[in-house]
Protein backbone atom coordinates (compact mmCIF):
# COMPACT_ATOMS: atom_id res chain seq x y z
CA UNK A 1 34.69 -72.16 -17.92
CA UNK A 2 35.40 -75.61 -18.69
CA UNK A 3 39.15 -75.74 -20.95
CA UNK A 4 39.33 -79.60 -20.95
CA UNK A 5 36.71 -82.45 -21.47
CA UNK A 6 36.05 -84.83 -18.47
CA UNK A 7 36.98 -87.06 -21.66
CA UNK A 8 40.07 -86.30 -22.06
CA UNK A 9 40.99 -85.70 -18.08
CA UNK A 10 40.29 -89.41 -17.10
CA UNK A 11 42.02 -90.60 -20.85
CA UNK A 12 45.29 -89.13 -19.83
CA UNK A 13 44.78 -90.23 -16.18
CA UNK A 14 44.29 -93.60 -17.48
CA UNK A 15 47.02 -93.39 -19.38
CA UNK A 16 49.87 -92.51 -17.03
CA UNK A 17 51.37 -94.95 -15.09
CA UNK A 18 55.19 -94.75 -13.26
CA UNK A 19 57.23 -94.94 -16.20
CA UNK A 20 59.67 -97.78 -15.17
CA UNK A 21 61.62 -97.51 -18.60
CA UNK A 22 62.13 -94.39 -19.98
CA UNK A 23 63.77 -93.74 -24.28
CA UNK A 24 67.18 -91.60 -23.51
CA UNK A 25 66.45 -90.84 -26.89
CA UNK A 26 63.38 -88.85 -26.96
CA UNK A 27 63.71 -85.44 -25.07
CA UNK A 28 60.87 -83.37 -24.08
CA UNK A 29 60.71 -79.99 -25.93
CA UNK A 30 61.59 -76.40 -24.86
CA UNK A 31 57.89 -75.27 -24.52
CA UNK A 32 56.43 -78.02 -22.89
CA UNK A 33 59.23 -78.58 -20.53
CA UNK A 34 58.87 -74.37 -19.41
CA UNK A 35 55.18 -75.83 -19.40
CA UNK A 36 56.00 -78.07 -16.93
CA UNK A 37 58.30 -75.92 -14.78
CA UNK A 38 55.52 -73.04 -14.61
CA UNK A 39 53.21 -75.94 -13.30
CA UNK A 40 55.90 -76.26 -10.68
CA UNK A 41 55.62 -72.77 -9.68
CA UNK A 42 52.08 -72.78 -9.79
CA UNK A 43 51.40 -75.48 -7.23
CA UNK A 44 49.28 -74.68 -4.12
CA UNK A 45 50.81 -75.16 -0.67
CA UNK A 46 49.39 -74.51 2.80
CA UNK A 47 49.33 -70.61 3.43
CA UNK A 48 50.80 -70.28 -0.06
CA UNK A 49 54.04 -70.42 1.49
CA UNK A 50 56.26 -72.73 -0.70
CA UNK A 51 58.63 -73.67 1.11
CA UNK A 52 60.20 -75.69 -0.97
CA UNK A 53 63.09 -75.51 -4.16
CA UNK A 54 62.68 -77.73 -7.16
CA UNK A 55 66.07 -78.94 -8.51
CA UNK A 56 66.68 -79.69 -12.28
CA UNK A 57 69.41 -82.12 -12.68
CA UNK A 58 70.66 -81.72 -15.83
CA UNK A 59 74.31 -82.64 -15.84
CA UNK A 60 74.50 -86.14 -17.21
CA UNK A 61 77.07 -87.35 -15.29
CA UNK A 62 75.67 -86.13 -12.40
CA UNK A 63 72.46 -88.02 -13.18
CA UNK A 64 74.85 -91.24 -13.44
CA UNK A 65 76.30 -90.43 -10.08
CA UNK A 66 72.60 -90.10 -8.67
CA UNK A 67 71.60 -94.20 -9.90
CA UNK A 68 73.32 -95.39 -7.67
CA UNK A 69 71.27 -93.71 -5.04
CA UNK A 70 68.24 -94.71 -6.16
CA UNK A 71 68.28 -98.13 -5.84
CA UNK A 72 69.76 -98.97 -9.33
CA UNK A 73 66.80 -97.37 -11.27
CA UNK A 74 67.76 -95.53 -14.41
CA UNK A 75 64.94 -93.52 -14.86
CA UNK A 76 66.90 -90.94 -12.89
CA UNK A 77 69.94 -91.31 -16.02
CA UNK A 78 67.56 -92.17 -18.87
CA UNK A 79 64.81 -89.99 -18.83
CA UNK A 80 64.78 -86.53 -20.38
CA UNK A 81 64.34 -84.75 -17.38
CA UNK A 82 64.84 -85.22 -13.79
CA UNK A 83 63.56 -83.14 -11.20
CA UNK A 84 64.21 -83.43 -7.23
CA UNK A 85 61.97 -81.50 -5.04
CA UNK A 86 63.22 -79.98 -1.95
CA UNK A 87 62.53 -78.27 1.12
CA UNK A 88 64.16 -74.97 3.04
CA UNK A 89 66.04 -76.41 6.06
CA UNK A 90 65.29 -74.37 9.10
CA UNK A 91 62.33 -72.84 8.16
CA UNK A 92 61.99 -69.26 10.30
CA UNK A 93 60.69 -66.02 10.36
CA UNK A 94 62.95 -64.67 7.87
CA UNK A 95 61.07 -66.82 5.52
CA UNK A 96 57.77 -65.70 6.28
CA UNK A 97 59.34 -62.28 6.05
CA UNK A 98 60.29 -62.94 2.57
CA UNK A 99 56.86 -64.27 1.33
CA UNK A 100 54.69 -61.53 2.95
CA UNK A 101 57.23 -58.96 1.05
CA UNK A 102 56.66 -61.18 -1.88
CA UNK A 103 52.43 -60.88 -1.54
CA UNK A 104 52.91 -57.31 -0.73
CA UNK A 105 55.05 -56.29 -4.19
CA UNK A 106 52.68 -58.67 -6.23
CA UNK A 107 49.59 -57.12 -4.74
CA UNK A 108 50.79 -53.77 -4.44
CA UNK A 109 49.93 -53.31 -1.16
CA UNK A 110 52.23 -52.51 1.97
CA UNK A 111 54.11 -55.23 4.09
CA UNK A 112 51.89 -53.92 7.05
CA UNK A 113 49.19 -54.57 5.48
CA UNK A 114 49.76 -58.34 5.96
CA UNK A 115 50.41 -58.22 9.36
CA UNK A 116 47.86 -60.38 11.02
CA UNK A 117 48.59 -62.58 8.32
CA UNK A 118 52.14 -62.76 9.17
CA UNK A 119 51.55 -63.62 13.02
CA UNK A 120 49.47 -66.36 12.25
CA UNK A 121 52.01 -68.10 9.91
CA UNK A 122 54.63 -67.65 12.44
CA UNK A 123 52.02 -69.15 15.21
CA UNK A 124 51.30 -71.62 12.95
CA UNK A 125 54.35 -72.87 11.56
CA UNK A 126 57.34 -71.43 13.65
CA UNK A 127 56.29 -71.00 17.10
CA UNK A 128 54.25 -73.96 17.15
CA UNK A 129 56.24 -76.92 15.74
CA UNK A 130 59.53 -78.04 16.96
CA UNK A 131 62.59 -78.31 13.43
CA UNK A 132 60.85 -82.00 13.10
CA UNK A 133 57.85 -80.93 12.49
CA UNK A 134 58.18 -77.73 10.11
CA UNK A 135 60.30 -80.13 8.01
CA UNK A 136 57.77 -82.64 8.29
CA UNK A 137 55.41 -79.89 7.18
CA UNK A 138 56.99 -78.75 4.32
CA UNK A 139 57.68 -82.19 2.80
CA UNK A 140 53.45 -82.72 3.06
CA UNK A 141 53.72 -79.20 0.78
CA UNK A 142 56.20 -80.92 -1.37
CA UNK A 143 54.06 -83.48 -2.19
CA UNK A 144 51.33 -81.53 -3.34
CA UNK A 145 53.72 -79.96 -6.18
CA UNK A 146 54.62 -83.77 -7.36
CA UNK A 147 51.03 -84.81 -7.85
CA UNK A 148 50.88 -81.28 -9.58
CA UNK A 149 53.79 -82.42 -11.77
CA UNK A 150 52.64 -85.80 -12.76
CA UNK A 151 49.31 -84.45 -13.47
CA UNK A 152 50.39 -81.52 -15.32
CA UNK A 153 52.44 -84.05 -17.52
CA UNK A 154 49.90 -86.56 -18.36
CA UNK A 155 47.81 -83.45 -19.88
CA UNK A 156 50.99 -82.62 -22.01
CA UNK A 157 51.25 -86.56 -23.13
CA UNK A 158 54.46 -86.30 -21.21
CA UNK A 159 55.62 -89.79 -19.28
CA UNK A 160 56.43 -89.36 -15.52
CA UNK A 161 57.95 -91.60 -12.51
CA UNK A 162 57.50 -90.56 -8.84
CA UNK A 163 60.45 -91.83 -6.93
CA UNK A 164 60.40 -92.53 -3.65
CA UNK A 165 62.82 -95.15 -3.89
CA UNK A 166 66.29 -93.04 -3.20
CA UNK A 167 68.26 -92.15 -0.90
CA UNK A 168 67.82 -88.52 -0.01
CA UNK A 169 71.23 -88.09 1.96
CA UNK A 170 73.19 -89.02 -0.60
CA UNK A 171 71.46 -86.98 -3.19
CA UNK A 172 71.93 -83.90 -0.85
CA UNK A 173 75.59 -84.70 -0.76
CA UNK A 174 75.93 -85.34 -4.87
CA UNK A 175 73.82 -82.51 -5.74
CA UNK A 176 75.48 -79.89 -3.09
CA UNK A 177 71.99 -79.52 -1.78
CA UNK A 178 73.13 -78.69 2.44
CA UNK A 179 75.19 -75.82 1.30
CA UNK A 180 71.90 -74.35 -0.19
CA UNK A 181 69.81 -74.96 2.60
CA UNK A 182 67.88 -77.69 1.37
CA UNK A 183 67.30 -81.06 2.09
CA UNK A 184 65.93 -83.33 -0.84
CA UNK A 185 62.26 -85.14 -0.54
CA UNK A 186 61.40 -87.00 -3.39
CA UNK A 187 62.43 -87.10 -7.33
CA UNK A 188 60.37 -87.24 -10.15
CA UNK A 189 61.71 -88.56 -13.60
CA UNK A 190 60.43 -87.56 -17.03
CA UNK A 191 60.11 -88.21 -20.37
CA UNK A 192 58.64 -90.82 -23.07
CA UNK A 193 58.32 -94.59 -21.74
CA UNK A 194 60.54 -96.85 -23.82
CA UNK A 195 58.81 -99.59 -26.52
CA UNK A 196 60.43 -101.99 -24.01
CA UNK A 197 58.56 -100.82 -20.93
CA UNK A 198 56.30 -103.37 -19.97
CA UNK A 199 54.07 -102.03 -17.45
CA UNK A 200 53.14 -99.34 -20.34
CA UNK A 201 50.30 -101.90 -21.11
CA UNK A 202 49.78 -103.24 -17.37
CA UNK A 203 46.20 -102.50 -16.28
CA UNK A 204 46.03 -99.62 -14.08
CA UNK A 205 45.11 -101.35 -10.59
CA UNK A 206 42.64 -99.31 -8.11
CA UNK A 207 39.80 -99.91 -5.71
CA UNK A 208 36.40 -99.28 -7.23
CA UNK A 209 35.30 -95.40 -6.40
CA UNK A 210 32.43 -97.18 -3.97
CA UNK A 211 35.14 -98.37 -1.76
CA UNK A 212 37.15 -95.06 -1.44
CA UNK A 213 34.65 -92.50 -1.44
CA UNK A 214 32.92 -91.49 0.94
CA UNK A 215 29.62 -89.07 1.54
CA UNK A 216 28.97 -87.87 4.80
């Protein structure tokens, strides 16, 4: 059942853009930011897994502390929420232990039920890759809950800025994040783009669909 227009998809796809400029006076509301977190939780990752935490920053002075790691930019202090998404250091079987248990109670089923499943995730993902890369791994899952994010937040009219451009040692060691377990990824800024912003109006730059699809 279609719940959105292909209208309205590429409009709001169209319209977003990395917000370069965010107004620290417009905050997004309670129900579309639990909107937003839900889409978090939501996101797909490789054997469903999710090996990943995402971190809400909402301490301002923290957020100050955190501009300074990310290259100057102020969306990270301006915007109305930030969000930093990490991944579990040392991934094991523990872990997998944890999200078969997880299946099991949601599904009502018994643990032993998912045992075959379990053996191949710990083939798969433990047994087979060296600490490089599972982390390596889990930061490819990470990514598929940002483009989840920023999509999610275009449909809500909600400006968004991926953030590559930080440095994710010093955010682990502002934000506590090695005492947790975690190692931090990428960031992801939102909000509403400032008046000022001027790559609000910038046209959207891409190669024409003939020259990046492909049917075999």
């Amino acid at each position: 059942m279609k719940t959105i227009s292909t209208e309205k998809l590429l409009t709001q796809l169209n319209w977003r853009y990395a917000t370069k400029q965010f107004d620290p006076g417009r905050k997004i509301s309670a129900q579309d930011w639990a909107a937003l977190e839900e889409s978090l939780v939501l996101t797909p990752s490789s054997f469903g897994l999710q090996p990943w935490k995402f971190v809400v920053v909402s301490v301002p002075a923290t957020r100050e502390k955190l501009v300074s790691a990310s290259w100057g930019q102020r969306q990270v202090a301006d915007a109305s929420h930030l969000v930093v998404f990490t991944i579990k250091n040392n991934l094991n079987e523990a872990d997998i232990d944890t999200y078969v248990n997880r299946v099991a109670e949601v599904r009502g089923a018994a643990p032993s039920t998912f045992t075959a499943y379990r053996e191949m995730m710990v083939g798969s993902i433990i047994k087979g890759r060296d600490e490089a890369a599972r982390r390596s791994w889990s930061a490819n899952q990470v990514y598929i809950a940002l483009g989840n994010f920023l999509t999610s937040a275009a449909l809500l009219g909600i400006d968004a800025c991926p953030m590559e451009g930080i440095e994710p040692a010093t955010y682990d060691e502002i934000l506590g994040l090695p005492q947790q377990g975690l190692s931090t990824v990428v960031a992801a800024a939102a909000g509403y783009r400032a008046a000022s912003d001027k790559y609000a109006g910038a046209k959207k730059v891409r190669f024409p669909k003939a020259e990046v699809l492909v049917e075999v």
